[in-house]
Structure formats: C-alpha cells, structure tokens
C-alpha atoms as a PDB file:
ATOM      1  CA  UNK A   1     170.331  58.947  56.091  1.00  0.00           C
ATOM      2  CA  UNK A   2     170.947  60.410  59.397  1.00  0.00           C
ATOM      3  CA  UNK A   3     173.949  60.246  61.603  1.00  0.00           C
ATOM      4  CA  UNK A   4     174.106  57.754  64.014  1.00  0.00           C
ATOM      5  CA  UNK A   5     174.715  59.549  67.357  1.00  0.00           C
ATOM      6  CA  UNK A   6     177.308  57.769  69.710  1.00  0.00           C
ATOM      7  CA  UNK A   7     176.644  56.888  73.646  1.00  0.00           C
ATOM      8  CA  UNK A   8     179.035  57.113  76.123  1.00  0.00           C
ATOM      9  CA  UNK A   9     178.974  56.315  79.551  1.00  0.00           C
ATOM     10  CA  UNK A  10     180.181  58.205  82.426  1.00  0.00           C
ATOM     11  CA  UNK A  11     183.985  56.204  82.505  1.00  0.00           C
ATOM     12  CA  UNK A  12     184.631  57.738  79.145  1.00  0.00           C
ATOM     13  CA  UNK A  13     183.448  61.251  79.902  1.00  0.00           C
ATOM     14  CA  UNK A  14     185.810  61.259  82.871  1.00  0.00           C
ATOM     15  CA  UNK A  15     188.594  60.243  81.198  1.00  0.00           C
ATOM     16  CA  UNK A  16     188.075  62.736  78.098  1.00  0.00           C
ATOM     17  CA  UNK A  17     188.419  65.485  81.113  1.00  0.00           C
ATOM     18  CA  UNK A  18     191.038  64.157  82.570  1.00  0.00           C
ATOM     19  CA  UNK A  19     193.045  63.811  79.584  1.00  0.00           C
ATOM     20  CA  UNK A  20     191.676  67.540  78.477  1.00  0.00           C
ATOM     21  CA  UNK A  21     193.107  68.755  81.713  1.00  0.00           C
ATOM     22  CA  UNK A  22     196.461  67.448  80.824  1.00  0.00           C
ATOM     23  CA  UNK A  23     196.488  68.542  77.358  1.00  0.00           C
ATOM     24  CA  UNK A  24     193.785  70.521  76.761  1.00  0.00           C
ATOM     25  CA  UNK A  25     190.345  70.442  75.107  1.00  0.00           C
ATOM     26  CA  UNK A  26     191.506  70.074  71.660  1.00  0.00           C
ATOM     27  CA  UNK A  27     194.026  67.790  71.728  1.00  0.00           C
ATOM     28  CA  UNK A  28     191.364  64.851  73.652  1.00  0.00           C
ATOM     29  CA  UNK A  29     189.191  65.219  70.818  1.00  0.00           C
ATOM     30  CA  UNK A  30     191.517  64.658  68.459  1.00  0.00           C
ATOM     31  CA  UNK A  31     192.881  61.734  70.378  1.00  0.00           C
ATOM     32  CA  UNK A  32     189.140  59.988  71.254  1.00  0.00           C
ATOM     33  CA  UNK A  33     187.784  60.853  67.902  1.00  0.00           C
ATOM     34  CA  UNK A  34     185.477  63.032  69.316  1.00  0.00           C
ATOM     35  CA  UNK A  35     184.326  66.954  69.076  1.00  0.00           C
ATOM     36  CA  UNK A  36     185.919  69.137  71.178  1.00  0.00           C
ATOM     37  CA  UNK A  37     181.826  70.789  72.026  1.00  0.00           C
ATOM     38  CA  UNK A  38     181.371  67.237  74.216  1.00  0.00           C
ATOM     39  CA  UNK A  39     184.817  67.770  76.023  1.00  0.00           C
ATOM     40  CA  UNK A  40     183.738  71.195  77.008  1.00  0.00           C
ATOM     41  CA  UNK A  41     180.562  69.815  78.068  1.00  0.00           C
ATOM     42  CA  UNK A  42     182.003  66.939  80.117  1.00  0.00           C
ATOM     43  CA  UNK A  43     183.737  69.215  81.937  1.00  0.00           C
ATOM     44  CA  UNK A  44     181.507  71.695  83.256  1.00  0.00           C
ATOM     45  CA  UNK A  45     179.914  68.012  84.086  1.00  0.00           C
ATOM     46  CA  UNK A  46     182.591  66.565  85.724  1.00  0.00           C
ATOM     47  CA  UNK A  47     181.689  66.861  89.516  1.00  0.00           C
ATOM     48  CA  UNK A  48     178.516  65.180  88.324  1.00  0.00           C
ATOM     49  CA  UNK A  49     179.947  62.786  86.701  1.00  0.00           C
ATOM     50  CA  UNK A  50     182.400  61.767  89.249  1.00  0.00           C
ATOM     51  CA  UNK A  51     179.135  61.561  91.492  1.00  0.00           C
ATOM     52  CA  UNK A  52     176.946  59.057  88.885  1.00  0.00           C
ATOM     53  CA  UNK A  53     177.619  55.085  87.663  1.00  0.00           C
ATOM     54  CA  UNK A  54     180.328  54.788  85.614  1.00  0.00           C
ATOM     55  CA  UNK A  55     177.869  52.762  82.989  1.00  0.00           C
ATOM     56  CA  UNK A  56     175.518  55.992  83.063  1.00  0.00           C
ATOM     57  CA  UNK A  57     175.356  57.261  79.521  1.00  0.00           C
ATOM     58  CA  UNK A  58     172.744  59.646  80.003  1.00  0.00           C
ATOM     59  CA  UNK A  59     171.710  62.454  82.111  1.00  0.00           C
ATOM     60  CA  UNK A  60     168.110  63.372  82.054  1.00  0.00           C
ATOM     61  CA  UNK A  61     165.261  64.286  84.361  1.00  0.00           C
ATOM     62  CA  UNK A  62     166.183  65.886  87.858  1.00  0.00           C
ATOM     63  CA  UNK A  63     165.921  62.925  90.101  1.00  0.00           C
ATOM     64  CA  UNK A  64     167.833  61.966  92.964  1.00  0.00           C
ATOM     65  CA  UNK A  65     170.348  59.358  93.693  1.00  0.00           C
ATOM     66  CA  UNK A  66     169.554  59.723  97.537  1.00  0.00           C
ATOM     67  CA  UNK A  67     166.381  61.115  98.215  1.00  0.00           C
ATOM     68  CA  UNK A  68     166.484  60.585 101.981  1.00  0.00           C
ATOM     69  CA  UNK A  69     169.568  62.504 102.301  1.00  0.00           C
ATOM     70  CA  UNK A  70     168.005  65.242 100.562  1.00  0.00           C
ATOM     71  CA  UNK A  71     164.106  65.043 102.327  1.00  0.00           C
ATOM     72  CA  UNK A  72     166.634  64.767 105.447  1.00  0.00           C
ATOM     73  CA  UNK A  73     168.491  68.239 104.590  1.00  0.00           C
ATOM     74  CA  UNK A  74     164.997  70.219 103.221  1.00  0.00           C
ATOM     75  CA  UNK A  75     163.531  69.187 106.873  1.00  0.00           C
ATOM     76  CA  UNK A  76     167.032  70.477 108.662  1.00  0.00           C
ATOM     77  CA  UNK A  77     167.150  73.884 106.109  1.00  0.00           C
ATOM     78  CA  UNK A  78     163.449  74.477 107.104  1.00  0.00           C
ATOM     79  CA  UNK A  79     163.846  74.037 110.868  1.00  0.00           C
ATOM     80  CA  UNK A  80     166.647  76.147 110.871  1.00  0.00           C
ATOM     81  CA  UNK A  81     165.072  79.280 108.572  1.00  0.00           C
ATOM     82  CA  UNK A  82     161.810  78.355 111.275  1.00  0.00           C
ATOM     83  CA  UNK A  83     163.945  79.470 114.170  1.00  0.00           C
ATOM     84  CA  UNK A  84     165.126  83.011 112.237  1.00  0.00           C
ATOM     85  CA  UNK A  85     168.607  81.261 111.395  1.00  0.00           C
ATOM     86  CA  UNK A  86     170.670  81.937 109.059  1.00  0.00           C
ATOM     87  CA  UNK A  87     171.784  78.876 106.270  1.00  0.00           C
ATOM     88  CA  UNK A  88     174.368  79.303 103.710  1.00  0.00           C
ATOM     89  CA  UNK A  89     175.094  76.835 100.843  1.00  0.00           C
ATOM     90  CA  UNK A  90     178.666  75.817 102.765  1.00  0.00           C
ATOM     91  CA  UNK A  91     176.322  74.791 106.006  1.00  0.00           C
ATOM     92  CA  UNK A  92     173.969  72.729 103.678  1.00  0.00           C
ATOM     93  CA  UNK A  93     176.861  70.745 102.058  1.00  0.00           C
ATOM     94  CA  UNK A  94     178.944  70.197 105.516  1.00  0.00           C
ATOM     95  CA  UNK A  95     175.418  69.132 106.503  1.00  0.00           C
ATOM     96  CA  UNK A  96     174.713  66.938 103.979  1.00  0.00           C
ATOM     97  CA  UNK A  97     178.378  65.448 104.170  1.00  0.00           C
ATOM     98  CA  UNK A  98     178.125  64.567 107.731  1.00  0.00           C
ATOM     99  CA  UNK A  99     174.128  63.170 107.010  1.00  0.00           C
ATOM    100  CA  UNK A 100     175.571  60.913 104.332  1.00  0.00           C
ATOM    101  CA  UNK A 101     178.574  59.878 106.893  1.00  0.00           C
ATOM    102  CA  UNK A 102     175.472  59.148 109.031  1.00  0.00           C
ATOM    103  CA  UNK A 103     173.508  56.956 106.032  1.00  0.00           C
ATOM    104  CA  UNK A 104     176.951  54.943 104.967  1.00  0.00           C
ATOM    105  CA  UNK A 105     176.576  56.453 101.739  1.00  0.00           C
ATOM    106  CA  UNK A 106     179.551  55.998  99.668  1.00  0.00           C
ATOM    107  CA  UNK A 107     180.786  58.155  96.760  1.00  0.00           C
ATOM    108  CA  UNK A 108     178.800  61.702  98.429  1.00  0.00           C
ATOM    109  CA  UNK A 109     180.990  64.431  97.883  1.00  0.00           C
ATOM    110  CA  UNK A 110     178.353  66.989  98.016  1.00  0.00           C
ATOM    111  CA  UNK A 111     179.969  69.834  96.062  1.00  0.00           C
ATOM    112  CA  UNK A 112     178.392  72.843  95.020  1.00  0.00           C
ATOM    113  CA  UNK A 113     177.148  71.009  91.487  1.00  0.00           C
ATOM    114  CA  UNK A 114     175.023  68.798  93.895  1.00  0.00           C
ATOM    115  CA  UNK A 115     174.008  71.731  96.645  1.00  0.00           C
ATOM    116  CA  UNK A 116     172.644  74.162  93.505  1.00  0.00           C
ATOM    117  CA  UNK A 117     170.608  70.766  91.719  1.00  0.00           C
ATOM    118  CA  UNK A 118     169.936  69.824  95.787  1.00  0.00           C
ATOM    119  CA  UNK A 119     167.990  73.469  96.050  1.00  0.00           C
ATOM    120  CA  UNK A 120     166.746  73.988  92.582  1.00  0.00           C
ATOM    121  CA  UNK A 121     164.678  70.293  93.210  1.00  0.00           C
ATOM    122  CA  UNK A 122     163.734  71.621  96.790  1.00  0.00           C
ATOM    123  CA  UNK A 123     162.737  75.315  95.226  1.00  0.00           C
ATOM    124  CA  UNK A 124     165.248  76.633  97.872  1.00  0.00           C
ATOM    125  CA  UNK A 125     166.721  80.063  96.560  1.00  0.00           C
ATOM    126  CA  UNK A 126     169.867  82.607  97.972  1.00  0.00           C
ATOM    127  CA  UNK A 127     167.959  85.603  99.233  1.00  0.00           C
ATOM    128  CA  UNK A 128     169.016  89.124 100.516  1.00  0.00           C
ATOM    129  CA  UNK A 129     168.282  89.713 103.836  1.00  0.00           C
ATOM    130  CA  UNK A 130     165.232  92.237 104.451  1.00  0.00           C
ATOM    131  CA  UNK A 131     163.934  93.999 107.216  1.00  0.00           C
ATOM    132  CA  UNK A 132     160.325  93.161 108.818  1.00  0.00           C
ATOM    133  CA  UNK A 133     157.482  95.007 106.958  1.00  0.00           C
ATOM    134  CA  UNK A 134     154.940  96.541 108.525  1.00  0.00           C
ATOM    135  CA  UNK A 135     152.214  94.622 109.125  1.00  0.00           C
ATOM    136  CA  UNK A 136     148.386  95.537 108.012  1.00  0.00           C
ATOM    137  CA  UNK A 137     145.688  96.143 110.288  1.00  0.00           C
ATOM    138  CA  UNK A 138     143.361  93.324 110.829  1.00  0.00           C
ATOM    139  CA  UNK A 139     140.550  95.800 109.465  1.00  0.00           C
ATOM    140  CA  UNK A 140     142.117  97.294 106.673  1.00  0.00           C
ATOM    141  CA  UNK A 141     140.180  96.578 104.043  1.00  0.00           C
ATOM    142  CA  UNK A 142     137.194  98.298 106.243  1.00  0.00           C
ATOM    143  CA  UNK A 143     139.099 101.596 106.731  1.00  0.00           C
ATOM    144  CA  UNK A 144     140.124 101.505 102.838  1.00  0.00           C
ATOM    145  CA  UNK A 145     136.510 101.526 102.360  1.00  0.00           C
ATOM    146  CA  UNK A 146     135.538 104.083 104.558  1.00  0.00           C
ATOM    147  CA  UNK A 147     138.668 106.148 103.633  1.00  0.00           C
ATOM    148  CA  UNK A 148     137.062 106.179 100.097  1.00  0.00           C
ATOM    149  CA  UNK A 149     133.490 106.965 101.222  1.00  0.00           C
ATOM    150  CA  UNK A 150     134.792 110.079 103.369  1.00  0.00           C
ATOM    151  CA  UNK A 151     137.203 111.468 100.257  1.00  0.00           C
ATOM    152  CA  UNK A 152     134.120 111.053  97.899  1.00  0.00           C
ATOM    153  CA  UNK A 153     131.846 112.885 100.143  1.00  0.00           C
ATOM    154  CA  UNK A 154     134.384 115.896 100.776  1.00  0.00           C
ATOM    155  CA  UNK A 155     134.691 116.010  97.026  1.00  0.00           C
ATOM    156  CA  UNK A 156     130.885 116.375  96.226  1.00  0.00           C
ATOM    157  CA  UNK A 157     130.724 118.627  99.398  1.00  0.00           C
ATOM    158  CA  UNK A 158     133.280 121.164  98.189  1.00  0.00           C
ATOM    159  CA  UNK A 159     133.136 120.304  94.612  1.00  0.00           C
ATOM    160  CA  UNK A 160     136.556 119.488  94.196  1.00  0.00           C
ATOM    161  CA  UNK A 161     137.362 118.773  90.297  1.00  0.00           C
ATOM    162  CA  UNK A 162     140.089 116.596  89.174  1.00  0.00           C
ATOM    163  CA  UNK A 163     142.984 119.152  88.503  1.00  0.00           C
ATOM    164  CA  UNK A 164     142.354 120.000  91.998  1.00  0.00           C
ATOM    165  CA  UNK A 165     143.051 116.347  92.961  1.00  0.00           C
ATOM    166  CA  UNK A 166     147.013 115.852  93.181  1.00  0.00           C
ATOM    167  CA  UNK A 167     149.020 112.689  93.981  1.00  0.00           C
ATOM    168  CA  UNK A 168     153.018 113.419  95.095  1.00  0.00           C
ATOM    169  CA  UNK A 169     156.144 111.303  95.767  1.00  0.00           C
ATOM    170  CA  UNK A 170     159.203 112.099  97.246  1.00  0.00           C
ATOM    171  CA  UNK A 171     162.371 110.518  95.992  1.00  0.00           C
ATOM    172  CA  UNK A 172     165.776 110.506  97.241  1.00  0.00           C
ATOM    173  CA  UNK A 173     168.331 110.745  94.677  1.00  0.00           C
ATOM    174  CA  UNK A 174     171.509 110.862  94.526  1.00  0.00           C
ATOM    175  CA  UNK A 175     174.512 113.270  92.775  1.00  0.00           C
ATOM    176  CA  UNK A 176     176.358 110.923  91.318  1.00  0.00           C
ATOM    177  CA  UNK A 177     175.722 106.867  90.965  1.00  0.00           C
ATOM    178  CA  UNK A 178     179.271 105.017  90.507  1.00  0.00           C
ATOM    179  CA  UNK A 179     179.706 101.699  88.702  1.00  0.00           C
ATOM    180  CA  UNK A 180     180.065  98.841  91.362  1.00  0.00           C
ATOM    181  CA  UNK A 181     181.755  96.687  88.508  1.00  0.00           C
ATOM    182  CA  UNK A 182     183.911  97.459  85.701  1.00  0.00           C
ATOM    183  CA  UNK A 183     185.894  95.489  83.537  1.00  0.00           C
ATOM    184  CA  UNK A 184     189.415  94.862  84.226  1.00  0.00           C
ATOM    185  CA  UNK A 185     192.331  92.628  83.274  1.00  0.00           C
ATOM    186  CA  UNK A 186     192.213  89.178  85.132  1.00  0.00           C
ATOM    187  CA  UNK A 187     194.945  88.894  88.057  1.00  0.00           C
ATOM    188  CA  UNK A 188     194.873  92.561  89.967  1.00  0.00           C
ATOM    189  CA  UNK A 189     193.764  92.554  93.059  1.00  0.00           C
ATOM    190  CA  UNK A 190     192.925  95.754  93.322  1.00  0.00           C
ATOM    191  CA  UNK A 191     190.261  97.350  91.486  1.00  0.00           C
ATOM    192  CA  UNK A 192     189.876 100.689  91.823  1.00  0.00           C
ATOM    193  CA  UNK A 193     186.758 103.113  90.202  1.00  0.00           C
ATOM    194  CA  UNK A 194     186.941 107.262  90.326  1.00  0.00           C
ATOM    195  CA  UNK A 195     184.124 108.519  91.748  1.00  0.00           C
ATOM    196  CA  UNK A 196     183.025 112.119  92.174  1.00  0.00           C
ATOM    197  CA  UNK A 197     182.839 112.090  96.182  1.00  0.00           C
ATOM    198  CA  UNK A 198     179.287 112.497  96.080  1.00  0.00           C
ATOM    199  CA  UNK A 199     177.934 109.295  95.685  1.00  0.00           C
ATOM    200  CA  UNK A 200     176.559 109.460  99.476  1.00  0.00           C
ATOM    201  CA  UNK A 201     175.291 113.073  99.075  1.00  0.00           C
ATOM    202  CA  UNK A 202     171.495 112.741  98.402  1.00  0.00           C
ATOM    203  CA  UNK A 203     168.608 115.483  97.332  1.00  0.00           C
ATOM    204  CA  UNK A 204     165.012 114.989  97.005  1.00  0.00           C
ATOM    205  CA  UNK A 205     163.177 115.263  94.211  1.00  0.00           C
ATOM    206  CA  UNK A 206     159.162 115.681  94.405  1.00  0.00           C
ATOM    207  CA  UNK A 207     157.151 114.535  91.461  1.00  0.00           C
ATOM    208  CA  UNK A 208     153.557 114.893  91.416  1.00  0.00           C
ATOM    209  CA  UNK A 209     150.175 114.479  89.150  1.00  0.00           C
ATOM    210  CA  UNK A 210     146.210 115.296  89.336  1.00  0.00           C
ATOM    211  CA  UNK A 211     143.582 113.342  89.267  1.00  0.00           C
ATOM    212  CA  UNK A 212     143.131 114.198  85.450  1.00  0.00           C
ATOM    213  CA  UNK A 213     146.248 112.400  84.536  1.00  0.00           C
ATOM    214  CA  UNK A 214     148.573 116.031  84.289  1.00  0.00           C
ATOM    215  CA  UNK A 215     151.674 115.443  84.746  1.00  0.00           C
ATOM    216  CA  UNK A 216     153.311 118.697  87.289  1.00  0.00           C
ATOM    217  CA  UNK A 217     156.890 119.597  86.988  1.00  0.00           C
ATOM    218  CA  UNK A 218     159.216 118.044  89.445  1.00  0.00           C
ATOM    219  CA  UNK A 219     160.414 119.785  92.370  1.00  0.00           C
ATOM    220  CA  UNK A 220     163.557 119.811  93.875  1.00  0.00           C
ATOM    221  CA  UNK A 221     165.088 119.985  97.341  1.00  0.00           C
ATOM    222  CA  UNK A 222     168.648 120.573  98.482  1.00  0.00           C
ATOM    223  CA  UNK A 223     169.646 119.591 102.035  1.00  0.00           C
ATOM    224  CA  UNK A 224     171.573 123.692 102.661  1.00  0.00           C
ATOM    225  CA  UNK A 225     170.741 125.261 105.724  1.00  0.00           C
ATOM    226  CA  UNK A 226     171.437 128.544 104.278  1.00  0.00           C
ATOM    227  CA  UNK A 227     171.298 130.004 101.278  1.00  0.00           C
ATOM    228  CA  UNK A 228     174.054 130.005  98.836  1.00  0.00           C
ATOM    229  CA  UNK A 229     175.268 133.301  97.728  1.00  0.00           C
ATOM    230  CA  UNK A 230     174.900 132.298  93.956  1.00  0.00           C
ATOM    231  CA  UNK A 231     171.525 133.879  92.333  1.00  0.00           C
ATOM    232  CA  UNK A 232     169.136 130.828  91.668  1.00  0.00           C
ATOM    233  CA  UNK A 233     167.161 131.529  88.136  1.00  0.00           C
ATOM    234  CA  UNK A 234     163.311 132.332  88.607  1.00  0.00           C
ATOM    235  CA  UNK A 235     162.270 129.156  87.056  1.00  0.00           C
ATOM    236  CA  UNK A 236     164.619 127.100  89.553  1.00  0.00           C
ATOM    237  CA  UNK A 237     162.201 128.145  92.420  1.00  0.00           C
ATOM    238  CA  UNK A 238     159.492 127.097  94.565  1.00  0.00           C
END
C-alpha cells in the first residue's frame, strides 16, 4: 500500500521557516515530524507564501491573485517601452506597490518572487540593450533577384567555374580573452584576475571558401605600421 502523502497549508509552511531560521533546517524537521527536503522547499517559497491564504495547501497553475493589478502594470510596462523608456524590475515593483496602494489591496508586498512570476505570466523578459539595425530596402527582395540574375549572367559570360567563385569574412580577434568570472572564496571584495595586457589589442583574421565547398587557409592581419625587424617565415605571408 502506498504512503499517504500529508497536506499542509500555508500557516504551517511559514512557521516550519521561521522556526528553520532560528534553528536551522534540520532541527524543524525533526521537531514537526517532517523531512528536512519540504523545509528547504518552504523556504525558497516563503515570500510566496507570506503573499497566499494561510488555508492554501497547494500551489499549482500560474494564476493570479490580482489580475487587475497586473493587466494594470503590463499596460504601464508597455506604454513606457512604447515611448523608448527604459523599465527595470525595481520600477515595476515600486509601480505595482503604489497601484495596489491605489486598489486597497491588502497583504501586496510585491517582492521580486512576485515581479519574476508577474513577467514570466506577461512573457516580459530582461534584455540587453542593442543598437538600431539597419533597416531593409522596401525593394529588397527585387534587387536580391536581380543581383542573382546579373552574377549568373557574368558567370556564363566569362565562364567562371566554381573554384573561381570565393566567399571571405573578416574577423576581429583578439590576443588574449580573460575570464570575466572565476571562483573565489565568499566574503572578498575584491576580485582580482591576471591578464596579459592584451585583451583590448585586436588582429584580423580573413577566412575564406569557393563556391565548390574548398576550404582556403586563413589569413592574417596585424595592425603595425611598419615592419618589424624580425624575419617572418615564407609560409607566414601574403
């Protein structure tokens, strides 16, 4: 026979993590009877439990206890983004804060539990910043096809074969590519990585193939002005 799996509502969870904070994980279990696995649980729950009815056993689905507060805050994030502004998950919960002020909604904390459910039910995301794209022509797909006509016709005109067709790419590189994290003991506040000096000194490096699928060998290119008095090896250039 199986197990009979126990219920407990949202007054018990909270005070399993309150007594866990004041004597840890394992010692609540032991005293509620319980496995220390739920106590962890409850605790990474614990803003959202604080939030929910303190007869609410479970915690399914991805609904909203006030879903005009949050159509409310979608409409504000979406005017603001509209005008080119900028919206960080501290504006959204002051926002939503002063909203449910607004609404006389009682027990709204609107923590950053709430703001990362808020935007995952909204499909709201944190994105980089980029820079405008460039924009295609109204009539590109009319050039692309006379681009193609005119290549075809030079390459029937001058019989042009395949390994006679080549495709290149620059890319910038750079001499040396430091690690922008690195493990470290907690509690220093200063974390320092050693680095070559030449993480900001870039060459370019040219690859290339034909139209036959042959791979060239790469080039590369320094940024020197003059030549260095070294002798370069014959198969190191151009």
């Amino acid at each position: 026979m199986a197990n009979k799996r126990n219920a407990y509502d949202a007054a018990f969870k909270l005070k399993a993590v309150d007594l866990a904070l004041n004597e840890g994980n394992r010692a609540a279990a032991r005293t509620l009877g319980i496995n220390k696995s739920m106590v962890r649980r409850w605790r990474r729950q614990r803003e959202e439990l604080a939030q929910s009815k303190k007869t609410k056993k479970a915690f399914r689905g991805n609904k909203s206890r006030w879903p005009k507060l949050e159509d409310f805050i979608e409409d504000w994030v979406n005017t603001q983004r509209a005008n080119g502004r900028g919206v960080s998950t501290v504006q959204i919960r002051l926002k939503a804060k002063t909203v449910a002020t607004e609404m006389k909604i009682e027990n709204f904390r609107g923590g950053p539990s709430w703001c990362h459910r808020f935007m995952k039910r909204t499909g709201l995301s944190i994105r980089a910043r980029t820079t405008v794209c460039q924009q295609l022509a109204p009539d590109y797909a009319e050039k692309i096809t006379n681009f193609r006509k005119f290549t075809l016709r030079k390459i029937n005109e001058y019989s042009i074969g395949p390994d006679e067709i080549i495709n290149m790419n620059e890319v910038p590189l750079t001499f040396d590519l430091p690690l922008t994290r690195t493990v470290n003991k907690q509690g220093e506040s200063s974390i320092t990585v050693r680095t070559t000096g030449h993480e900001r000194t870039n060459f370019t490096c040219v690859l290339g193939c034909t139209a036959s699928g042959l791979k060239l060998p790469p080039m590369v290119i320094f940024k020197q002005m003059t030549m260095p008095r070294e002798e370069i090896p014959e198969r190191h250039l151009c």
